[in-house]
PDB file of N, CA and C in Angstrom:
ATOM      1  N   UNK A   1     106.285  50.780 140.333  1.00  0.00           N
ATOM      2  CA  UNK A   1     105.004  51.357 139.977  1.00  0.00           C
ATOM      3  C   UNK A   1     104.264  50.362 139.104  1.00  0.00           C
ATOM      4  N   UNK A   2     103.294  50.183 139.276  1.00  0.00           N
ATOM      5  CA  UNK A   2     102.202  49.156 138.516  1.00  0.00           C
ATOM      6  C   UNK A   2     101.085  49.808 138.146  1.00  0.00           C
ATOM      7  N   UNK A   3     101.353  49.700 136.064  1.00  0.00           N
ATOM      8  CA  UNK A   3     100.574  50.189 135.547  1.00  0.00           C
ATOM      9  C   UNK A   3      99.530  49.859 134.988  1.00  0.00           C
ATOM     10  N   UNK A   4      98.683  49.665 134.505  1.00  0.00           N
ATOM     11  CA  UNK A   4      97.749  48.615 133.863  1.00  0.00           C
ATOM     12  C   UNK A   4      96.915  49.605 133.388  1.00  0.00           C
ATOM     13  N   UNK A   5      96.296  49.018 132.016  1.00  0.00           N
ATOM     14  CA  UNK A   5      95.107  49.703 131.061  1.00  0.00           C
ATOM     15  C   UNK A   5      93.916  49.903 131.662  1.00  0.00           C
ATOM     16  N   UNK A   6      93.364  50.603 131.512  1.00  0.00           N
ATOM     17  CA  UNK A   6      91.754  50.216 132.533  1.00  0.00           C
ATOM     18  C   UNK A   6      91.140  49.392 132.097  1.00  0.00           C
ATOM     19  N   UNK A   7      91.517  48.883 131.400  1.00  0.00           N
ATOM     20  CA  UNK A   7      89.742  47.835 130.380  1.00  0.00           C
ATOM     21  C   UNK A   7      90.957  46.142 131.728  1.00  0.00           C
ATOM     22  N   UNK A   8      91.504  46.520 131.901  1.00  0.00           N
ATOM     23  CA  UNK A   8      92.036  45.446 133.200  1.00  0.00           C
ATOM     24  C   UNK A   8      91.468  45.374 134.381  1.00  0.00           C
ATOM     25  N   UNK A   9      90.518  46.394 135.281  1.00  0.00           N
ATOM     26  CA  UNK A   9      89.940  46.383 135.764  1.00  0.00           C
ATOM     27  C   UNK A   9      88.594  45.697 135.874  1.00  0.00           C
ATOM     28  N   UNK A  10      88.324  46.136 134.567  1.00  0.00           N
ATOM     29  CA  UNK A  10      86.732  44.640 133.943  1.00  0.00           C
ATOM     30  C   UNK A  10      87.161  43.627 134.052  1.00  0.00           C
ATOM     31  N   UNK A  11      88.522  43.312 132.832  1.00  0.00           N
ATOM     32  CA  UNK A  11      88.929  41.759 132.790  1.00  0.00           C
ATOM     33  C   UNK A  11      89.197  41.083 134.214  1.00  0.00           C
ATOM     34  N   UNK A  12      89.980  42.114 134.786  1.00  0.00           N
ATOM     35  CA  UNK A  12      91.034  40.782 136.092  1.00  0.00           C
ATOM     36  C   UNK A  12      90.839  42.045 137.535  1.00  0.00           C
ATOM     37  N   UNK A  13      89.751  42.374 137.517  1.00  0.00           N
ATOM     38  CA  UNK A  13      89.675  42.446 138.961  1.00  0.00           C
ATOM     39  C   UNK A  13      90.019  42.294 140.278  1.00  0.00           C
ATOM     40  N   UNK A  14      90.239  40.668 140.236  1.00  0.00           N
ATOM     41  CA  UNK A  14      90.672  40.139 141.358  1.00  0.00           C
ATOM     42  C   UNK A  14      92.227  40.039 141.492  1.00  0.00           C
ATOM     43  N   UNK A  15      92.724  40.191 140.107  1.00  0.00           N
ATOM     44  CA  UNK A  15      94.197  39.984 140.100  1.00  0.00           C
ATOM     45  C   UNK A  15      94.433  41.518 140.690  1.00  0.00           C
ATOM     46  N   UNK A  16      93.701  42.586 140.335  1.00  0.00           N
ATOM     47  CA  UNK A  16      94.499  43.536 140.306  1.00  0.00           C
ATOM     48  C   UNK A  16      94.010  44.530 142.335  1.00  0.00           C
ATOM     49  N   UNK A  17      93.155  43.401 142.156  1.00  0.00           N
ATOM     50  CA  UNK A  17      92.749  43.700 144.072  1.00  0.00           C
ATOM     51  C   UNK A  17      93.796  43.060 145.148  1.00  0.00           C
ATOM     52  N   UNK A  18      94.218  41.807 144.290  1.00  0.00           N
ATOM     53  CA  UNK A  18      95.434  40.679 145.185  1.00  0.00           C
ATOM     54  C   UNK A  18      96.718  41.461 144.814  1.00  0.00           C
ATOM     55  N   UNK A  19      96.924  42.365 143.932  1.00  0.00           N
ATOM     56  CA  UNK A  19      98.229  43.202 143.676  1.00  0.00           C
ATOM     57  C   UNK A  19      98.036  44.337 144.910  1.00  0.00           C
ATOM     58  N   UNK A  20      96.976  45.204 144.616  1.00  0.00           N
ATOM     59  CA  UNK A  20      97.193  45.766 145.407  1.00  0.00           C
ATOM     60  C   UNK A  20      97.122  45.920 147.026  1.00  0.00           C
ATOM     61  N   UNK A  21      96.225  44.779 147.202  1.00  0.00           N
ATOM     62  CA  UNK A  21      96.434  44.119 149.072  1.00  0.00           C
ATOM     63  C   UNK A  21      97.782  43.550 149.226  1.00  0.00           C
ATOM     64  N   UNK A  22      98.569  42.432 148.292  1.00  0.00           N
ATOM     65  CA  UNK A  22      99.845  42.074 148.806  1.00  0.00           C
ATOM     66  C   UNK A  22     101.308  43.132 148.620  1.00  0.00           C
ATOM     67  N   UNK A  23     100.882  44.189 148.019  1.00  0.00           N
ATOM     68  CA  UNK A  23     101.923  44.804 147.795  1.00  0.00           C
ATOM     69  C   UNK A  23     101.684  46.150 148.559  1.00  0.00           C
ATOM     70  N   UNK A  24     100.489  46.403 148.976  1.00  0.00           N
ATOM     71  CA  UNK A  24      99.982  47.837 149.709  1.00  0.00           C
ATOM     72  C   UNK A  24     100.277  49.476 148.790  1.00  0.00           C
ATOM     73  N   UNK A  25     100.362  48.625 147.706  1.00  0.00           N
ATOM     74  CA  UNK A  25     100.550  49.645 146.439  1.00  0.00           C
ATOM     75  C   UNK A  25      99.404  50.269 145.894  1.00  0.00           C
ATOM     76  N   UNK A  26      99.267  51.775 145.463  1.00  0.00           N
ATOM     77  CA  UNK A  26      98.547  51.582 144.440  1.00  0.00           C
ATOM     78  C   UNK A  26      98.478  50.962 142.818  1.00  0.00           C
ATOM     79  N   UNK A  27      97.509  50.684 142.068  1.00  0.00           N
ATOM     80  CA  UNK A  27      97.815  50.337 140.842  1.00  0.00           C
ATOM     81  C   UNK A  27      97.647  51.626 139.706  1.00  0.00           C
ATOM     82  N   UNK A  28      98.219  51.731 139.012  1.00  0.00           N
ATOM     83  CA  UNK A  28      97.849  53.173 137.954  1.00  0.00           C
ATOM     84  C   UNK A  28      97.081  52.543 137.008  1.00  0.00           C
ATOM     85  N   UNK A  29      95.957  53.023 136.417  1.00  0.00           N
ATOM     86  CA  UNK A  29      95.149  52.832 135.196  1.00  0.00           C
ATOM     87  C   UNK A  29      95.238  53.492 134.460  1.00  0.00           C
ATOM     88  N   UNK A  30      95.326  53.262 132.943  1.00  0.00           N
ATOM     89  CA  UNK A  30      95.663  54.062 131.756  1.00  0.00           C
ATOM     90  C   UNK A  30      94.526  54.292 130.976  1.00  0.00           C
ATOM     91  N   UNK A  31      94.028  54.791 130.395  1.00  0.00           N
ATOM     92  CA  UNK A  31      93.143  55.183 129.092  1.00  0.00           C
ATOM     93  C   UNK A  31      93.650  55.787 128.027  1.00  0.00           C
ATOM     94  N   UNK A  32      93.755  55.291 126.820  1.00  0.00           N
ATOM     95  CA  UNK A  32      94.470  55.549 125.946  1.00  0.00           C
ATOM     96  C   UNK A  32      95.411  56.123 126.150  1.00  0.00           C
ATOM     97  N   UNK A  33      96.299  55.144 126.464  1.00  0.00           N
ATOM     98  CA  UNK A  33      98.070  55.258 126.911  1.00  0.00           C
ATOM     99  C   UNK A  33      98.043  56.902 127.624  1.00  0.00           C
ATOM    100  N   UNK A  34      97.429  57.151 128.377  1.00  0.00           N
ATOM    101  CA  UNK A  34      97.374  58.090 129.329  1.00  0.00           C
ATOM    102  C   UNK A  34      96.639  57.660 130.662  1.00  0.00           C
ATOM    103  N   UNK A  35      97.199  58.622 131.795  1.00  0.00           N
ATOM    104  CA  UNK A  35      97.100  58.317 133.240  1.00  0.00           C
ATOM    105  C   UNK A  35      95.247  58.876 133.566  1.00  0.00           C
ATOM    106  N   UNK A  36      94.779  57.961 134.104  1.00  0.00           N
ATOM    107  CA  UNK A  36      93.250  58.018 134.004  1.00  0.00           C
ATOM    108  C   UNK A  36      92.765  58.082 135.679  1.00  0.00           C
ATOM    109  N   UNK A  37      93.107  56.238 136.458  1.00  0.00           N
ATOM    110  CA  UNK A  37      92.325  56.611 138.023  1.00  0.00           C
ATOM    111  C   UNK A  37      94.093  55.872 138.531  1.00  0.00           C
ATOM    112  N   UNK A  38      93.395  55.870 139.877  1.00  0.00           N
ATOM    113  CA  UNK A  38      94.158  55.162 140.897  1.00  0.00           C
ATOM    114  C   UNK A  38      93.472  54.310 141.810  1.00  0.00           C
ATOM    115  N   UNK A  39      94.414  52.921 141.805  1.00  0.00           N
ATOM    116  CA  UNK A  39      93.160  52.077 142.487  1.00  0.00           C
ATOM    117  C   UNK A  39      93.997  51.568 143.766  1.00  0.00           C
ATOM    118  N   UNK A  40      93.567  51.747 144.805  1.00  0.00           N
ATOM    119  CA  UNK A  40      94.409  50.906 145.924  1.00  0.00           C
ATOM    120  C   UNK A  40      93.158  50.036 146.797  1.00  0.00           C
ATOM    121  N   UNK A  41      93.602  49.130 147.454  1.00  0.00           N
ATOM    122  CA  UNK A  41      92.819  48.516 148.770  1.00  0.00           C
ATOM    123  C   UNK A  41      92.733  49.851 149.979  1.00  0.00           C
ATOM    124  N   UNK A  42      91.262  49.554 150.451  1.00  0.00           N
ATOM    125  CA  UNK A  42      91.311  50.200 151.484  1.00  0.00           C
ATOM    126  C   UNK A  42      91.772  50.593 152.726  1.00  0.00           C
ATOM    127  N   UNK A  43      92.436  49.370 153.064  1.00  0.00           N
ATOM    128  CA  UNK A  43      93.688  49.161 154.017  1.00  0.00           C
ATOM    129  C   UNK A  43      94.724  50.174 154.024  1.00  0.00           C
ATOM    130  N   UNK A  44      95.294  50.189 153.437  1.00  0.00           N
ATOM    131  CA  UNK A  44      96.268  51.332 152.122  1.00  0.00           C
ATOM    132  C   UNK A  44      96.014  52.598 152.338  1.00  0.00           C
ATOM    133  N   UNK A  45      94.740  52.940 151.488  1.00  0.00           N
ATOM    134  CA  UNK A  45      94.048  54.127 151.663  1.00  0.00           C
ATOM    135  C   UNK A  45      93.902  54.787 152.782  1.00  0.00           C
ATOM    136  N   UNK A  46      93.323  53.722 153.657  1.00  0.00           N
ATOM    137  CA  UNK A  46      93.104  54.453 155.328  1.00  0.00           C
ATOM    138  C   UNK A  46      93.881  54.833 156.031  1.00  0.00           C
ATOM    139  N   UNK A  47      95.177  54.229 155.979  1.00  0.00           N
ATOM    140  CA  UNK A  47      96.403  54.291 156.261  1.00  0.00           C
ATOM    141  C   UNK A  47      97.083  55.487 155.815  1.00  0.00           C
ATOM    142  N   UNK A  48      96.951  55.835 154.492  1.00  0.00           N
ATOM    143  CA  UNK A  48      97.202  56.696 153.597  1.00  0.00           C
ATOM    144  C   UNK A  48      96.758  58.340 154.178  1.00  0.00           C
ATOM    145  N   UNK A  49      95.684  57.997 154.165  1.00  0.00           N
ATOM    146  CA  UNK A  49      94.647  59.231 154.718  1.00  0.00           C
ATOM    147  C   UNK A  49      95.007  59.776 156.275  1.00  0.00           C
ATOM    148  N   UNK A  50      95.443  58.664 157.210  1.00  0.00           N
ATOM    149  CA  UNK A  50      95.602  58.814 158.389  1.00  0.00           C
ATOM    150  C   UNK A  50      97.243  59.581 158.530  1.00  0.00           C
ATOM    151  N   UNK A  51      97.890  59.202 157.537  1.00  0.00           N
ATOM    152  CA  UNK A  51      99.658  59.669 157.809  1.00  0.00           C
ATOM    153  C   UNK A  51      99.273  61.198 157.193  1.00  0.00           C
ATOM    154  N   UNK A  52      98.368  61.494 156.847  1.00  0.00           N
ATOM    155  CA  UNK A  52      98.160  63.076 155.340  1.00  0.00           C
ATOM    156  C   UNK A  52      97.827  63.532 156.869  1.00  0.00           C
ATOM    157  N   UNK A  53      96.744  63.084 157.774  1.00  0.00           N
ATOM    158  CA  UNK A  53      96.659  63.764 158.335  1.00  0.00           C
ATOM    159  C   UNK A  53      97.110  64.142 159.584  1.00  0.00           C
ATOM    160  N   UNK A  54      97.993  63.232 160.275  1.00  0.00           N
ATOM    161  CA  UNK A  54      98.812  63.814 161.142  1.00  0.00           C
ATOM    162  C   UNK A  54     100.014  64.507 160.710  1.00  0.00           C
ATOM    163  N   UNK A  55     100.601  64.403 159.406  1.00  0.00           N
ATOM    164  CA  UNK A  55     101.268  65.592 158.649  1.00  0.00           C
ATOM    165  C   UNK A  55     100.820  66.472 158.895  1.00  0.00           C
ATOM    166  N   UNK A  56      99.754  66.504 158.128  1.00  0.00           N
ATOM    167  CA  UNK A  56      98.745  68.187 158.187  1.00  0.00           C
ATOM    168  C   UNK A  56      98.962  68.564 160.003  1.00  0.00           C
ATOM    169  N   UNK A  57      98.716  67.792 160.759  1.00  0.00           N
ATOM    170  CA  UNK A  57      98.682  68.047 162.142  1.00  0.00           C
ATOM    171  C   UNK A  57     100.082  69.027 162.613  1.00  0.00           C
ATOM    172  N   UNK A  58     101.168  68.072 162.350  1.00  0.00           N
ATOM    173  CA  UNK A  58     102.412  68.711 162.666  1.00  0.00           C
ATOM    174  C   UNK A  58     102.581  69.754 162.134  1.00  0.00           C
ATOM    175  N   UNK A  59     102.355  69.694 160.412  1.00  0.00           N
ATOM    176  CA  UNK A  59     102.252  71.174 160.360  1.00  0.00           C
ATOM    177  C   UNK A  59     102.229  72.788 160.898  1.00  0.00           C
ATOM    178  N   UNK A  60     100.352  72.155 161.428  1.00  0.00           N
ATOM    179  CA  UNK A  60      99.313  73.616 161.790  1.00  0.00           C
ATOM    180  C   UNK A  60     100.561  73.624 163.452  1.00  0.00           C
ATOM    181  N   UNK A  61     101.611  72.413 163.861  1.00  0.00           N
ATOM    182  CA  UNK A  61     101.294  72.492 165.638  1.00  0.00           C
ATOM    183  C   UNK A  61     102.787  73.678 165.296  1.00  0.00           C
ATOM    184  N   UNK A  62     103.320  72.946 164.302  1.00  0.00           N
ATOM    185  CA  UNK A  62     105.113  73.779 164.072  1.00  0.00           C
ATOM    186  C   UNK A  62     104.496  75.374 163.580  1.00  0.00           C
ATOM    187  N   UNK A  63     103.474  75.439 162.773  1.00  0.00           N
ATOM    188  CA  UNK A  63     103.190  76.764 162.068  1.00  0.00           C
ATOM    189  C   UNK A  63     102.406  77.924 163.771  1.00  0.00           C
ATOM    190  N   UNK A  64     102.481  76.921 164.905  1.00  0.00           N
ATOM    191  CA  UNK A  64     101.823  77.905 165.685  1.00  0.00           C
ATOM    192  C   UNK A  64     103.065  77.709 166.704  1.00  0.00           C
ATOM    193  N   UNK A  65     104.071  76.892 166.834  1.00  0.00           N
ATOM    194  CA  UNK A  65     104.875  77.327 167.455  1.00  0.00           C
ATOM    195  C   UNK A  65     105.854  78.383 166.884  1.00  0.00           C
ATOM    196  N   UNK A  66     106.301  78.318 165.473  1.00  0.00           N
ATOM    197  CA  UNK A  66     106.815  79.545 165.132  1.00  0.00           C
ATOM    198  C   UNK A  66     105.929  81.100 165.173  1.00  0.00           C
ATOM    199  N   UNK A  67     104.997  81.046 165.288  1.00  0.00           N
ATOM    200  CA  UNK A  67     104.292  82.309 166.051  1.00  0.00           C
ATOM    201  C   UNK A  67     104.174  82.561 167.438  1.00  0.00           C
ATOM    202  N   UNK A  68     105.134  81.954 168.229  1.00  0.00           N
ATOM    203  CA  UNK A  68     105.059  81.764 169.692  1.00  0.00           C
ATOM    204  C   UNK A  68     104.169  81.124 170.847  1.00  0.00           C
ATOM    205  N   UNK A  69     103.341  80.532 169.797  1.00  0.00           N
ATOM    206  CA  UNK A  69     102.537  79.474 171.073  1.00  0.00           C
ATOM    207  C   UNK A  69     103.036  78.209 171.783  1.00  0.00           C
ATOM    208  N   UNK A  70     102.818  78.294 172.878  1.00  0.00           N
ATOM    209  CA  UNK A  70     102.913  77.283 173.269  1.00  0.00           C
ATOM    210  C   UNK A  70     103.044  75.561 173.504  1.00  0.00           C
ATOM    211  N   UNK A  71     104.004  74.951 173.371  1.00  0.00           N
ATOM    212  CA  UNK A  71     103.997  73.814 172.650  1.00  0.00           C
ATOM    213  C   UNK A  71     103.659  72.623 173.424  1.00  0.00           C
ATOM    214  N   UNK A  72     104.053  71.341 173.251  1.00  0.00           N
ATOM    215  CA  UNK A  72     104.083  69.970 174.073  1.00  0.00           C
ATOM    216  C   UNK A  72     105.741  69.761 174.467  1.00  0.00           C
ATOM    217  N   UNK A  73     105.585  69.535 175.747  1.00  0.00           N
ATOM    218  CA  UNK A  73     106.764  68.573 176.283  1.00  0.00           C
ATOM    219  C   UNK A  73     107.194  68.048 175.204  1.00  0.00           C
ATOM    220  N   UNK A  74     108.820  67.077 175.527  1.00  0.00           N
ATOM    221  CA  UNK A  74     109.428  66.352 174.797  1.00  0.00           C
ATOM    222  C   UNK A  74     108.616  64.645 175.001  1.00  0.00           C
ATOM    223  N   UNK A  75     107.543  64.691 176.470  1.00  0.00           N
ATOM    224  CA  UNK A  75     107.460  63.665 176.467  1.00  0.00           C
ATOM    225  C   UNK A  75     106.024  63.699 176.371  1.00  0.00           C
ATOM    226  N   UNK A  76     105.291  64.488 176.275  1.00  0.00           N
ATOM    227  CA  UNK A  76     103.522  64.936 175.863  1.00  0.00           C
ATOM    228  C   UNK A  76     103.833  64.987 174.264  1.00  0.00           C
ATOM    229  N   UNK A  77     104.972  65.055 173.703  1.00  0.00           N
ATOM    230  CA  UNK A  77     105.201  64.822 171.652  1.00  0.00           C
ATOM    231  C   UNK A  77     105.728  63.500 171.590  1.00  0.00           C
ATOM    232  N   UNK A  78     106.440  63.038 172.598  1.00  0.00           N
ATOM    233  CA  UNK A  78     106.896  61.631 172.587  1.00  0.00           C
ATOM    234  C   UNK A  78     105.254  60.920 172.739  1.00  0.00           C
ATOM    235  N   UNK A  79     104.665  60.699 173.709  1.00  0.00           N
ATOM    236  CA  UNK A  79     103.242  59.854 173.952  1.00  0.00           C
ATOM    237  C   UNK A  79     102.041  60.463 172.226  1.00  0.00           C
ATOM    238  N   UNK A  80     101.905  61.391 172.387  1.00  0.00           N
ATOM    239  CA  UNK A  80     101.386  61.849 170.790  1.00  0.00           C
ATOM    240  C   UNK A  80     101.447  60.718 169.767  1.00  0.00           C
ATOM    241  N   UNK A  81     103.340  60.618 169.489  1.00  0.00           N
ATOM    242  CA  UNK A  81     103.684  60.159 168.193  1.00  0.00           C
ATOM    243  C   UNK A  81     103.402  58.623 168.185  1.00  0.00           C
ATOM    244  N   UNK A  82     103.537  58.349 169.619  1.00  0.00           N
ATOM    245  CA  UNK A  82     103.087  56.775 169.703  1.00  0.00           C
ATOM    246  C   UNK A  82     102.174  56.049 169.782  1.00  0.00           C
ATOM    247  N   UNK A  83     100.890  57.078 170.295  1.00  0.00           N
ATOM    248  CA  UNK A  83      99.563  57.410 169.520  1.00  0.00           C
ATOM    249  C   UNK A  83      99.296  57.113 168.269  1.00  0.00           C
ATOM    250  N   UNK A  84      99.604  57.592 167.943  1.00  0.00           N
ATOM    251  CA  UNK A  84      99.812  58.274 166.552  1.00  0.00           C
ATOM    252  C   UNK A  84     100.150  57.182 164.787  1.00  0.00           C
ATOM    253  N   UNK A  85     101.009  56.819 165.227  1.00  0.00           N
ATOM    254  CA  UNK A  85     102.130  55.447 164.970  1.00  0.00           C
ATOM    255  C   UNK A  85     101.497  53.963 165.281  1.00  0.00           C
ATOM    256  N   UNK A  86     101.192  54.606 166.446  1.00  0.00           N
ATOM    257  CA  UNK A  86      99.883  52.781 166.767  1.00  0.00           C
ATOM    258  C   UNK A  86      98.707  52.994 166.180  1.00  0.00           C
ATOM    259  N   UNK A  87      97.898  53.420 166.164  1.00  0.00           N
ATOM    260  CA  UNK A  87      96.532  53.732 165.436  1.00  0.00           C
ATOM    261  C   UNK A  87      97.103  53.765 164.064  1.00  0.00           C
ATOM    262  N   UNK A  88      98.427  54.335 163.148  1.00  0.00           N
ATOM    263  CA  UNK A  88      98.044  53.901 161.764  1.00  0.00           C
ATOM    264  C   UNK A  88      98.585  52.579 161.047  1.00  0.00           C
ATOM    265  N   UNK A  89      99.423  51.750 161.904  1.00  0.00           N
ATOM    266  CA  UNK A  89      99.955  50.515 162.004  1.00  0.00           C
ATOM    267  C   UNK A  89      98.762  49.980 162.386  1.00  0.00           C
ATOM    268  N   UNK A  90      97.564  50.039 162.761  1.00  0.00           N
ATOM    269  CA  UNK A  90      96.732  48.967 163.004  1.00  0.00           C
ATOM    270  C   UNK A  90      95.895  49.193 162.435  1.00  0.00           C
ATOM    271  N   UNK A  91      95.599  50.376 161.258  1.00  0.00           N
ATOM    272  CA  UNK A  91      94.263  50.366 160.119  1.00  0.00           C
ATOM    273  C   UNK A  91      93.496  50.810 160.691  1.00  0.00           C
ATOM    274  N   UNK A  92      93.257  51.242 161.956  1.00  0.00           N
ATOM    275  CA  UNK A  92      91.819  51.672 162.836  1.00  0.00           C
ATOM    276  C   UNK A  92      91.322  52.989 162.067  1.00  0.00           C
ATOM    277  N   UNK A  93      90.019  53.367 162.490  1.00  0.00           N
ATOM    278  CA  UNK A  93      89.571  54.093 161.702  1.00  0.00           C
ATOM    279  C   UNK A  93      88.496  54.769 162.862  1.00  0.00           C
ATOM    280  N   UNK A  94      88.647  56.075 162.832  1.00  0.00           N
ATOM    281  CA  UNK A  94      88.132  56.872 163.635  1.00  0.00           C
ATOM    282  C   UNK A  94      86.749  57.481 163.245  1.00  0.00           C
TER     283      UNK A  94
END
């Protein structure tokens, strides 16, 4: 975990943009020795955002097959996930 003060954000910017592109981390910012923002590259983020939401996806698909609907093949969930898996390995953005 990589923490840093916020007044580091003014000073070293660029250091703390090259942390978080080579490491695909976020960085934590503090304000008076307390937890304040979160800073990541957008790369990261999008990526980030894209796995929340095919979670959320599987979710709503498992929360309607346990009510008896109808589901996908083993190989219509197989083609899905690889979908799925390729689009957030390549950063694309919908």
């Amino acid at each position: 975990m990589n923490i840093r003060p916020s007044a580091a954000i003014r000073q070293n910017y660029n250091d703390i943009a090259e942390i978080c592109k080579k490491t695909g981390e976020p960085v934590f910012l503090t304000k008076n020795g307390e937890g304040d923002l979160v800073v990541m590259d957008i790369k990261s983020f999008n990526r980030r955002e894209k796995m929340l939401k095919f979670r959320e996806e599987l979710l709503t698909v498992e929360e309607n097959r346990l009510h008896g609907e109808e589901g996908y093949s083993i190989n219509e969930a197989a083609s899905l996930m690889r979908h799925a898996i390729k689009e957030t390995n390549n950063g694309t953005s919908k």
